[in-house]
Structures are given as structure tokens and as C-alpha cells.
Protein backbone atom coordinates (compact mmCIF):
# COMPACT_ATOMS: atom_id res chain seq x y z
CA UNK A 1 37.91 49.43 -51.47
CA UNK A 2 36.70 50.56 -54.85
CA UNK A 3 33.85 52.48 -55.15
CA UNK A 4 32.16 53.96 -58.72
CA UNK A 5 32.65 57.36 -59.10
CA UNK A 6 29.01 59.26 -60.44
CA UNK A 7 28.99 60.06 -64.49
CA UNK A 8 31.50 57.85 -65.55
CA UNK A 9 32.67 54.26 -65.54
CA UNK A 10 35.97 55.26 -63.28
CA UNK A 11 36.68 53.72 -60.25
CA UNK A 12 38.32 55.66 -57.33
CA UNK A 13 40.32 53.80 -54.84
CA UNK A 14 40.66 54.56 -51.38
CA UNK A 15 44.27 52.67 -49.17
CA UNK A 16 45.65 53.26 -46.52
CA UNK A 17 49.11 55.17 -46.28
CA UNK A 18 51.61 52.54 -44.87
CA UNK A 19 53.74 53.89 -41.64
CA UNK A 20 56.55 56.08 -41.95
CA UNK A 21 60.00 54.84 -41.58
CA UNK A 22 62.08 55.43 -38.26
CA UNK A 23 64.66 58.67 -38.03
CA UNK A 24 67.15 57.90 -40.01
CA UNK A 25 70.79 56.98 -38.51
CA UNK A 26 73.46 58.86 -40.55
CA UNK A 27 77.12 57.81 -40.22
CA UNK A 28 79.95 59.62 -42.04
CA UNK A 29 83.14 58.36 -42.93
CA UNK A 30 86.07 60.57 -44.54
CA UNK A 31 88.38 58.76 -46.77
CA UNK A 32 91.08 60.65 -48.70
CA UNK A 33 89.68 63.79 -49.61
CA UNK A 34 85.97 62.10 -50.04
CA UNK A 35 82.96 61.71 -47.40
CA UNK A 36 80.48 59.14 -47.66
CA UNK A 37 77.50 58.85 -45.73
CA UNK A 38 75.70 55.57 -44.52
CA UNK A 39 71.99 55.89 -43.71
CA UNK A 40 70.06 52.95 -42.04
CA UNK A 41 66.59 53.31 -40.81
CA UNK A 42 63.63 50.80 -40.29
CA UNK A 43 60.62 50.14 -41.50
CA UNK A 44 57.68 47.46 -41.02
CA UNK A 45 56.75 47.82 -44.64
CA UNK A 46 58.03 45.30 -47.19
CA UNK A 47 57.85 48.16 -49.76
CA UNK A 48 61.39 48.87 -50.87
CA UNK A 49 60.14 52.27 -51.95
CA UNK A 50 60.26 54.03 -48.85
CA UNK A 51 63.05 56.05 -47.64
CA UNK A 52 64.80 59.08 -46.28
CA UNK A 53 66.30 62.17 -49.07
CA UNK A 54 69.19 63.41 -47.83
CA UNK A 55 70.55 67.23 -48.70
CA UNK A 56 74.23 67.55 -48.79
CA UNK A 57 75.96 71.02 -48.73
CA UNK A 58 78.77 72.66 -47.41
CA UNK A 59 80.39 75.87 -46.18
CA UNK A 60 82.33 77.47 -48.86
CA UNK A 61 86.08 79.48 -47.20
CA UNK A 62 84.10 82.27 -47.10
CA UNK A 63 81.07 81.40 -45.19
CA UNK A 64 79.00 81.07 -47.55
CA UNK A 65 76.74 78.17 -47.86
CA UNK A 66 77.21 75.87 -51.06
């Protein structure tokens, strides 16, 4: 839906937000000295732009968080 915005020529438009995606399934799999992590979720939008960010870190020998 556009509508005109007042003083200028501008349009604003006004969508709808589409659904979120599921929770995310995370799998991990250690290989050598390496860990890799698979994440699957769905979605019922076709938009390829939607997704999950993932944070990795790690305890350091010392308890400290890295």
C-alpha cells in the first residue's frame, strides 16, 4: 500500500513483516582438532534472506570466556 506522504512527492510504504523462522536445530560434529556446526531451521517464506546468527565462543584453560 503506498500512500503520499504531506509536503513532498515521497511515497511511504507500509508491508507486512513475513513470519519468523522455526528454532533453529544445531548439530556439531568434531573432526580432527576442528568443530563444525550444521544449522537447519524452516521457514514458509521463499525469501532466502532469513536466518538464524550464531555466536561461537569458548572457555579458555583458565575459565575464562573467549
Amino acid at each position: 500500500l503506498l500512500q503520499p506522504t504531506q509536503g513532498c512527492m515521497g511515497y511511504c510504504a507500509q508491508a507486512n513483516r513475513p513470519p519468523a523462522p522455526s528454532v533453529p536445530a544445531i548439530v556439531s560434529e568434531v573432526i580432527d582438532n576442528t568443530v563444525y556446526l550444521k544449522c537447519s531451521f524452516e521457514s514458509s517464506s521463499n525469501s532466502s534472506s532469513l536466518g538464524h546468527v550464531m555466536t561461537w565462543s569458548r572457555l579458555s584453560p583458565d575459565g575464562r570466556k573467549e
